[in-house]
C-alpha atoms as a PDB file:
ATOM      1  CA  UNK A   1     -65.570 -99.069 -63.451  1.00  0.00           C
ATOM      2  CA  UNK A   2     -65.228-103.039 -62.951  1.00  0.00           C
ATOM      3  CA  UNK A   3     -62.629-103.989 -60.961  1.00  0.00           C
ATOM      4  CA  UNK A   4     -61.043-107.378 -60.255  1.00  0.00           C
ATOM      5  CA  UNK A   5     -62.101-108.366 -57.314  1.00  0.00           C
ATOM      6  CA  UNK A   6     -61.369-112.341 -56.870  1.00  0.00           C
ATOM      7  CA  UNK A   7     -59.318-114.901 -58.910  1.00  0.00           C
ATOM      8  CA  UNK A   8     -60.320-118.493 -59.680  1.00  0.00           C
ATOM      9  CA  UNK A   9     -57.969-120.761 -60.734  1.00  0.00           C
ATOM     10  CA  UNK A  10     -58.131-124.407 -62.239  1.00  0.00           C
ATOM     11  CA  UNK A  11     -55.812-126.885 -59.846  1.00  0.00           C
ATOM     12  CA  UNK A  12     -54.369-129.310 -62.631  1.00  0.00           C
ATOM     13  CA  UNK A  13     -51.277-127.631 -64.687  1.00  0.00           C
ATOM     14  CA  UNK A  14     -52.254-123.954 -63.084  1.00  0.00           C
ATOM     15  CA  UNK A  15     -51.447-124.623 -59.539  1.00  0.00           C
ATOM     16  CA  UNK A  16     -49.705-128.038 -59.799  1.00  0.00           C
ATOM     17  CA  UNK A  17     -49.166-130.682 -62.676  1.00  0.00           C
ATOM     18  CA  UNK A  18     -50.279-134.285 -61.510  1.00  0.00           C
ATOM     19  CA  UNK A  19     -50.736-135.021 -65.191  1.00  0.00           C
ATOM     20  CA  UNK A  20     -47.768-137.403 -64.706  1.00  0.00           C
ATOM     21  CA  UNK A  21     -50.086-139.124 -61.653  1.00  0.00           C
ATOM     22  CA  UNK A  22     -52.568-139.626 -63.794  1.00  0.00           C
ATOM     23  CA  UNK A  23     -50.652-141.058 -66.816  1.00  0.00           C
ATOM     24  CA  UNK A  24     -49.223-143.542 -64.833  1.00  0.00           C
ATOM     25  CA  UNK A  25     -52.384-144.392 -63.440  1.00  0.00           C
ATOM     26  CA  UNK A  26     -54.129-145.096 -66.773  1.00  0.00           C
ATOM     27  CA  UNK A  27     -50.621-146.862 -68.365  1.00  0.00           C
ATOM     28  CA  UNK A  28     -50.690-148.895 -65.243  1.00  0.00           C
ATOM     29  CA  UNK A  29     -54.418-149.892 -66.061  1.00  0.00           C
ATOM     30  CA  UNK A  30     -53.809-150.166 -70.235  1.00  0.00           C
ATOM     31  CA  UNK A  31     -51.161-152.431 -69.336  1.00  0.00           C
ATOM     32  CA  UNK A  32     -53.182-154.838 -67.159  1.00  0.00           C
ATOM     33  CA  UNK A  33     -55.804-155.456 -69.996  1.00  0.00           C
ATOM     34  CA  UNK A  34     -53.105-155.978 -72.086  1.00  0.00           C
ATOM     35  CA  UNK A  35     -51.599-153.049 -74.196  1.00  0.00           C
ATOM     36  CA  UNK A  36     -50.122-149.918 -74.102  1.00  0.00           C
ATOM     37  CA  UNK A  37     -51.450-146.366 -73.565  1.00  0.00           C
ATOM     38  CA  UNK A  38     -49.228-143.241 -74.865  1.00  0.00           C
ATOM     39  CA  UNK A  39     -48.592-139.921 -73.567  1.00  0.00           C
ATOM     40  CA  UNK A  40     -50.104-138.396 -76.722  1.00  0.00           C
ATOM     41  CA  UNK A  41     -53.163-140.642 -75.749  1.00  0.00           C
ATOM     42  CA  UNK A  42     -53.055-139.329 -72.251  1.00  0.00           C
ATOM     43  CA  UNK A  43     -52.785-135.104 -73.470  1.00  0.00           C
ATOM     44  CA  UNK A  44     -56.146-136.063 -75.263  1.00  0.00           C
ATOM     45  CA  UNK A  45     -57.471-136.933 -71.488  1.00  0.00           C
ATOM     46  CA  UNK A  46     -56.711-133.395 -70.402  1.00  0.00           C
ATOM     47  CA  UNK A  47     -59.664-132.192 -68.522  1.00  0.00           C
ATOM     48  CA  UNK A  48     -62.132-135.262 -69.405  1.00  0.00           C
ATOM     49  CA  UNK A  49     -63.467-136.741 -66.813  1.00  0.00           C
ATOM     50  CA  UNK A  50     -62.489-140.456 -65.335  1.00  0.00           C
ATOM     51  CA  UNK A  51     -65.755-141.721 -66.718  1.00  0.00           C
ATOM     52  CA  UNK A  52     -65.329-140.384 -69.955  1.00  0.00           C
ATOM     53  CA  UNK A  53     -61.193-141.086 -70.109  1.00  0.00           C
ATOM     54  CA  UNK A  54     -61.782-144.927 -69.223  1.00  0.00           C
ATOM     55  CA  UNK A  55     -64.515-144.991 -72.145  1.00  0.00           C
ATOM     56  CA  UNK A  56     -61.925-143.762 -74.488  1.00  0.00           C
ATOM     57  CA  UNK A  57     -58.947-145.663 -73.371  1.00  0.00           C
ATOM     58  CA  UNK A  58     -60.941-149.119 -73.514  1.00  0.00           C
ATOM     59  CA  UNK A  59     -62.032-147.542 -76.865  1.00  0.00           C
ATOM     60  CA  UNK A  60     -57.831-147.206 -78.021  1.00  0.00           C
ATOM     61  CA  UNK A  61     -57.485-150.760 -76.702  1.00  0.00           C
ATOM     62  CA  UNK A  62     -60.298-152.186 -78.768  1.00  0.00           C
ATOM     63  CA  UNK A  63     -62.129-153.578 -75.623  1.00  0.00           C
ATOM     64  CA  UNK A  64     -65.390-153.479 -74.403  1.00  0.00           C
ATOM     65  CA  UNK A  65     -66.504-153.591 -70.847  1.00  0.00           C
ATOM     66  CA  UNK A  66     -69.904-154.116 -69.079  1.00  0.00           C
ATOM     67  CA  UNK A  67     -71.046-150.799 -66.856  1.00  0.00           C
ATOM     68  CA  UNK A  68     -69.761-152.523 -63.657  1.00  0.00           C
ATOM     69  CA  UNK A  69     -66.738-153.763 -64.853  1.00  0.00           C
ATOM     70  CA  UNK A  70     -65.794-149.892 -66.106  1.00  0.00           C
ATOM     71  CA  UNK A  71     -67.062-148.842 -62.681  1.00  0.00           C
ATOM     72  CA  UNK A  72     -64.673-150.885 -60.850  1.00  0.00           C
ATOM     73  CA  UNK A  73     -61.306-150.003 -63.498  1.00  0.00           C
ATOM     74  CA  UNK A  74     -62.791-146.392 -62.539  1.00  0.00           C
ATOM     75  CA  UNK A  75     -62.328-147.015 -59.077  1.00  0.00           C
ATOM     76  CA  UNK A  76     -58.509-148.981 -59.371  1.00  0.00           C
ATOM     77  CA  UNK A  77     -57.331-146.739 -61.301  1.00  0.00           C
ATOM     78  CA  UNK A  78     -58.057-143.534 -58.736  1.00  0.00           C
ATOM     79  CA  UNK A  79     -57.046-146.117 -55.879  1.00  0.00           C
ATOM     80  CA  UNK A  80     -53.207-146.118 -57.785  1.00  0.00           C
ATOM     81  CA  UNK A  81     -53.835-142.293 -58.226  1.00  0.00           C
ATOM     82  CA  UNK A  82     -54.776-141.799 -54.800  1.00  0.00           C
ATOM     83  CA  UNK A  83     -52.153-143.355 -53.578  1.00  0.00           C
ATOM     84  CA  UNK A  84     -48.978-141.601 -55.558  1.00  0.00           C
ATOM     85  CA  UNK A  85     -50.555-138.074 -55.161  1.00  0.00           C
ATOM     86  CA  UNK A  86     -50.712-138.788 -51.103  1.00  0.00           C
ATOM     87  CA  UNK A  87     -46.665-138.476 -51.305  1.00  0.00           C
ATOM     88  CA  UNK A  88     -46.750-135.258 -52.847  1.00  0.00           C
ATOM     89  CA  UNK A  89     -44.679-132.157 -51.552  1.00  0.00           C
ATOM     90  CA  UNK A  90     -45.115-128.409 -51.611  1.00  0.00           C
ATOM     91  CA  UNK A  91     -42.012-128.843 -54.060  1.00  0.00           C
ATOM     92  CA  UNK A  92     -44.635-129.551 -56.825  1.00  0.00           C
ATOM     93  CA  UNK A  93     -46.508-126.171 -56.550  1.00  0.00           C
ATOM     94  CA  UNK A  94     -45.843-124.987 -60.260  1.00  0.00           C
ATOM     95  CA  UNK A  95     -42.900-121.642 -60.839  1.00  0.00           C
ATOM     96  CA  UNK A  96     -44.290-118.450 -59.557  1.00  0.00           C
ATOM     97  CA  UNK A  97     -47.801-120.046 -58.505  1.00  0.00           C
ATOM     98  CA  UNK A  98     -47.861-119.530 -54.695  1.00  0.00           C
ATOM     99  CA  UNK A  99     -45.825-116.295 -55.029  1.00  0.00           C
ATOM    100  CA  UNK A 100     -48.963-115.323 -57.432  1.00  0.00           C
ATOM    101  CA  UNK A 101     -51.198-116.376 -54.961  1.00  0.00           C
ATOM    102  CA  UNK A 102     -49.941-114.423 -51.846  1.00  0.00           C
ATOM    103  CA  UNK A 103     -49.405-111.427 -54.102  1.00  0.00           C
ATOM    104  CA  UNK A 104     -53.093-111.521 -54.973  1.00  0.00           C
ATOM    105  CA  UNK A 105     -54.316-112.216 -51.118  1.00  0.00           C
ATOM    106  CA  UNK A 106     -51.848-108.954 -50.147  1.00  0.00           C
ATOM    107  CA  UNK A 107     -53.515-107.008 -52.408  1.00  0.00           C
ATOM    108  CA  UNK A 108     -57.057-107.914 -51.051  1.00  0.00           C
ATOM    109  CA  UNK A 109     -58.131-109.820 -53.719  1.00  0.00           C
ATOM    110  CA  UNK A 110     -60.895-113.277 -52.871  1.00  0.00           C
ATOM    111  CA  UNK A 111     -59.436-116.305 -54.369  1.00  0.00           C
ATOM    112  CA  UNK A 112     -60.770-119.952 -55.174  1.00  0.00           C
ATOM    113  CA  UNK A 113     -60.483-122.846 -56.678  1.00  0.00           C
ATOM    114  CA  UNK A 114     -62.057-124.172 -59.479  1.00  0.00           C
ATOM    115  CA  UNK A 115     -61.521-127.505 -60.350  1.00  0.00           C
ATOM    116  CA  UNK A 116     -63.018-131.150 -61.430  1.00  0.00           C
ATOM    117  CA  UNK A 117     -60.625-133.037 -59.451  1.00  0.00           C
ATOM    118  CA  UNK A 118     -62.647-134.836 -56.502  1.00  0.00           C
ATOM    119  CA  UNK A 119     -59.315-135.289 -54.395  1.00  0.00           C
ATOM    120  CA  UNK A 120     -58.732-131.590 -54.636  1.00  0.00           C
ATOM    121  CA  UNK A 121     -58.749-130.584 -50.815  1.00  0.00           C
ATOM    122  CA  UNK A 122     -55.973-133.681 -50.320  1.00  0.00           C
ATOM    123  CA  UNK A 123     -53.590-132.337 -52.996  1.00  0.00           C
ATOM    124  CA  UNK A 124     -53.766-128.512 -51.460  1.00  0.00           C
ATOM    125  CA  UNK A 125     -52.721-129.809 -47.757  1.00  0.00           C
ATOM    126  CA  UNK A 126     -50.105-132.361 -49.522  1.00  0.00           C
ATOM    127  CA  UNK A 127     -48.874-128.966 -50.633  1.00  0.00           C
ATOM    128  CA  UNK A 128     -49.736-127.092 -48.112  1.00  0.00           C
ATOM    129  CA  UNK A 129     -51.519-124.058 -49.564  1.00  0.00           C
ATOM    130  CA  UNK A 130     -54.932-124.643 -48.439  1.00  0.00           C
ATOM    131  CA  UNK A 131     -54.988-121.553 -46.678  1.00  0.00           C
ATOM    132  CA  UNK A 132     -54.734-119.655 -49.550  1.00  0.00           C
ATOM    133  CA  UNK A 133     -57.891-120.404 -50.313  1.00  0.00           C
ATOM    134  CA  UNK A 134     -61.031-118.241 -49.404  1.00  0.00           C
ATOM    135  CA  UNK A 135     -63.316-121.367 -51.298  1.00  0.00           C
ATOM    136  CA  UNK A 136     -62.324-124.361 -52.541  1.00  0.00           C
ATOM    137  CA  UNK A 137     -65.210-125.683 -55.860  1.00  0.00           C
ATOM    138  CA  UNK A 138     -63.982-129.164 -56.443  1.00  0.00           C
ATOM    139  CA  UNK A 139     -65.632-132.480 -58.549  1.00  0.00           C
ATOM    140  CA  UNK A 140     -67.629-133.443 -55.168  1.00  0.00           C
ATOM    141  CA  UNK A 141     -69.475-129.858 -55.474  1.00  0.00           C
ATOM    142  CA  UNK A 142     -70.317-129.671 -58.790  1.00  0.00           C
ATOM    143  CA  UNK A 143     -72.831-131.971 -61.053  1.00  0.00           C
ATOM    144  CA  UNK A 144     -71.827-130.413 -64.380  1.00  0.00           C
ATOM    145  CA  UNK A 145     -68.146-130.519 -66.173  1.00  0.00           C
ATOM    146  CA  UNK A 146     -66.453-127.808 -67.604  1.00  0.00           C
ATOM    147  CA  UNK A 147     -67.164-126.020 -70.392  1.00  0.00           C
ATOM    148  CA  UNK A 148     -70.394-125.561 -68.230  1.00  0.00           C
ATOM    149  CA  UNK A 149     -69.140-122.605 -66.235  1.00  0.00           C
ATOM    150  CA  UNK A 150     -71.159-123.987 -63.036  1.00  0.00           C
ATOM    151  CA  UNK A 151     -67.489-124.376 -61.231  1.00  0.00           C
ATOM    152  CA  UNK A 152     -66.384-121.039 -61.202  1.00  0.00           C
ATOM    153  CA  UNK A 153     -70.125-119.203 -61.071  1.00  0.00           C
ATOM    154  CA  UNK A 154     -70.172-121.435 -57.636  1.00  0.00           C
ATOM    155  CA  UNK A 155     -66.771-120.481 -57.084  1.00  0.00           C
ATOM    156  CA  UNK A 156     -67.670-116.301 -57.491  1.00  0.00           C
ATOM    157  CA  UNK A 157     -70.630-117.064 -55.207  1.00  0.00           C
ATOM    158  CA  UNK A 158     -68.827-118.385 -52.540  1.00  0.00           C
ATOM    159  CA  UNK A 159     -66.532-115.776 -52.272  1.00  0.00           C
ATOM    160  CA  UNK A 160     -68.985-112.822 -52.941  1.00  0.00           C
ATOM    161  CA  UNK A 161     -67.672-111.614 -56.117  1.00  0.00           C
ATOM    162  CA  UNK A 162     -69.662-110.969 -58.910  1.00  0.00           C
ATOM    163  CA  UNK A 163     -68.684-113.118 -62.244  1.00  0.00           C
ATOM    164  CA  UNK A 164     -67.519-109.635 -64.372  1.00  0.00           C
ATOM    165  CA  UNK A 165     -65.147-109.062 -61.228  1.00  0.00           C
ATOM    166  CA  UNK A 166     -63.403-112.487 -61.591  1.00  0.00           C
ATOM    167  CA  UNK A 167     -60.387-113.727 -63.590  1.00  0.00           C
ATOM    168  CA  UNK A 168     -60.084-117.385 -64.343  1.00  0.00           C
ATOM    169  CA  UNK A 169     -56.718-119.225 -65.048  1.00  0.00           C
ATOM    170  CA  UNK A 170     -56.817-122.013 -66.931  1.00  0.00           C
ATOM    171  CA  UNK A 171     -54.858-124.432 -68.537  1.00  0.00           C
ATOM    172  CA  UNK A 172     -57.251-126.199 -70.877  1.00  0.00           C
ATOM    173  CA  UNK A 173     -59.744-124.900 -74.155  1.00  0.00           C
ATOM    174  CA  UNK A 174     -62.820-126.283 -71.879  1.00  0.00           C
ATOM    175  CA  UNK A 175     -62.156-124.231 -68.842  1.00  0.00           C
ATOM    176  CA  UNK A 176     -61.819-121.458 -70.833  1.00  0.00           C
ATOM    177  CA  UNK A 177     -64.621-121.844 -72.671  1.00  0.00           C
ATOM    178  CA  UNK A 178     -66.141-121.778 -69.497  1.00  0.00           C
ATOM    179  CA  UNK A 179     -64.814-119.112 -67.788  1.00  0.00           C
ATOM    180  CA  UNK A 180     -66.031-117.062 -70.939  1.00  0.00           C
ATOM    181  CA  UNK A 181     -69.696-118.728 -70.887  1.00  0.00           C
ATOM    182  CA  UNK A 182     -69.803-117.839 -67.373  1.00  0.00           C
ATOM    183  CA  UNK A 183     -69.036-113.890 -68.024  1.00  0.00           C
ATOM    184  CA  UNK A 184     -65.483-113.583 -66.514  1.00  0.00           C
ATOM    185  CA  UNK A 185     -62.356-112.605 -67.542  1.00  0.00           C
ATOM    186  CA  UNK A 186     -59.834-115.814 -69.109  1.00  0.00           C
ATOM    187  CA  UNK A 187     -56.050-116.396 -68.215  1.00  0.00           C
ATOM    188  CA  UNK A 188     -54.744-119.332 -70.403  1.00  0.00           C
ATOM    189  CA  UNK A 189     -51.713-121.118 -68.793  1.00  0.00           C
ATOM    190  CA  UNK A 190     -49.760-123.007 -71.808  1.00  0.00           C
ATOM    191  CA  UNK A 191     -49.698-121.774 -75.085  1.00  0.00           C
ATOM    192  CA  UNK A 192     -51.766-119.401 -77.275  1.00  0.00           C
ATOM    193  CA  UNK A 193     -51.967-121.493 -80.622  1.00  0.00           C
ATOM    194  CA  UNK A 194     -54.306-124.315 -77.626  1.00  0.00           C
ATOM    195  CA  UNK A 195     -55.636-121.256 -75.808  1.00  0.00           C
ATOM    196  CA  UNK A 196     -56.143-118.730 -78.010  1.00  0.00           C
ATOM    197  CA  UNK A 197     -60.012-117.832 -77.319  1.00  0.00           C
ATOM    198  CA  UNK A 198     -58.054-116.585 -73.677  1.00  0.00           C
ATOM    199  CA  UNK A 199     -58.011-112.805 -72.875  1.00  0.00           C
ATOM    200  CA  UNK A 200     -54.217-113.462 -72.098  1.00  0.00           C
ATOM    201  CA  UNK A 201     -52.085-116.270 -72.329  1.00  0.00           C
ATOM    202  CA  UNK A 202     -48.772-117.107 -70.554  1.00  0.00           C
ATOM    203  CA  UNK A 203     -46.728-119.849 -70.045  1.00  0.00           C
ATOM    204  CA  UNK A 204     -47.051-120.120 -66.048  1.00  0.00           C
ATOM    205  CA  UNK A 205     -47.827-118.236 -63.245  1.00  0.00           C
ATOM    206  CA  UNK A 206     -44.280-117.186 -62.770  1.00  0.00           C
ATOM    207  CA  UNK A 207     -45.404-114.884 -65.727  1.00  0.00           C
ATOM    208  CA  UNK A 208     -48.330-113.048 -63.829  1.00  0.00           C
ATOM    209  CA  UNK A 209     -48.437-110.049 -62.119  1.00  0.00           C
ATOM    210  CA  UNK A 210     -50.712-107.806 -60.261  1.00  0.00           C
ATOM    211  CA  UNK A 211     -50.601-105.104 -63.264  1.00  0.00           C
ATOM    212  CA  UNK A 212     -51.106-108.210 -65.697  1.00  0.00           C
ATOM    213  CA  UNK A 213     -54.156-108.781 -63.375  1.00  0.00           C
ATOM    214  CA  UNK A 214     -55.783-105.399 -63.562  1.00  0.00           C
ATOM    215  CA  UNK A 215     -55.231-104.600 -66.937  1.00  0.00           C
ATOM    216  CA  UNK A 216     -57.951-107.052 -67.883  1.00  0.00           C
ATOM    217  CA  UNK A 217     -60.668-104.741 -66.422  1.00  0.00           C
ATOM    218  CA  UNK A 218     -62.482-103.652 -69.034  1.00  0.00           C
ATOM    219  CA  UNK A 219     -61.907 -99.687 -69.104  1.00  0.00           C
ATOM    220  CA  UNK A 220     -64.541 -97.043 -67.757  1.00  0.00           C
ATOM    221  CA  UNK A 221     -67.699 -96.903 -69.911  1.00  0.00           C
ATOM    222  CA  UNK A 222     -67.403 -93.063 -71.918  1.00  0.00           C
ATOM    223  CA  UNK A 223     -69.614 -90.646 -70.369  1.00  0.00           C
END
């Protein structure tokens, strides 16, 4: 029978939510090339890269930048991110997601994260949970972005798990889609009508539980 055996889970809106960081980030940004930037814009940014969110946020402004120049708005707008998410607390750690975590770690189970965010390690010690970590995949490890399941099959490596043994929790369609490209099991955090290829969905980790966990195993092959 397959059992679970490790849990991966995505940092932004699984563990904590610096959405709001990175809004004001890119409004901040919008605002200083002269025009606005929404937060309907900014749910469209939800797990795009920087790269890729500058392209379309010059795109909603109408304006056109040189390679360079979008290099260096890259760079000042993660300096303003940088700087808000250093003042974070272990007060932002999502409902129910470190109680999840320890729960898992009690019963034996490997976890890591999974995530695209390059200033990963800083936001785990701003909240201090770090050492509920067996591996930590982050943006600086990885050359491919999600849905390419290369995150979480490096993340199952470095534990020792095999990928049919893992569960993934994710909060957006592309991490799911990766978690089920890469052969593991699919937690959706948010809501089933945006996650519904998931093999469960719930609205937070407050909602998980061990027997949640291990009734995703698929059942003992029939003799």
């Amino acid at each position: 029978m397959t059992t679970i055996k490790a849990c991966i889970f995505d940092l932004d809106g699984v563990i904590v939510d610096t959405a709001v960081y990175h809004y004001k980030a890119w409004k901040r940004l919008a605002n200083q090339l002269g025009f606005d930037f929404t937060e309907e814009q900014n749910e469209k940014l939800k797990g795009v890269s920087r790269t890729r969110s500058l392209e379309l946020i010059l795109q909603w402004g109408g304006i056109s930048k040189s390679p360079a120049e979008q290099e260096e708005l890259a760079t000042l707008k993660n300096t303003w991110y940088v700087e808000m998410i250093s003042h974070m607390t272990p007060s932002e750690i999502l409902p129910g997601a470190k109680e999840f975590l320890v729960a898992c770690r009690a019963a034996g189970l490997k976890t890591a994260l999974g995530s695209a965010s390059k200033n990963s390690m800083m936001i785990l010690e701003k909240v201090d949970i770090v050492n509920l970590f067996d591996a930590v995949i982050d943006g600086n490890k990885v050359t491919k972005a999600k849905p390419d399941p290369e995150v979480f099959l490096k993340g199952a490596e470095a534990v020792g798990v095999s990928p049919a043994e893992c569960v993934v929790f994710e909060d957006a369609i592309a991490g799911v889609e990766a978690a089920i490209t890469g052969g593991m099991k699919a937690v959706g955090i948010g809501s089933p009508e945006v996650l519904g290829e998931a093999d469960l969905v719930v609205s937070g980790l407050n909602e998980m539980s061990l027997e949640k966990l291990n009734a995703l195993a698929p059942p003992n092959p029939p003799r």
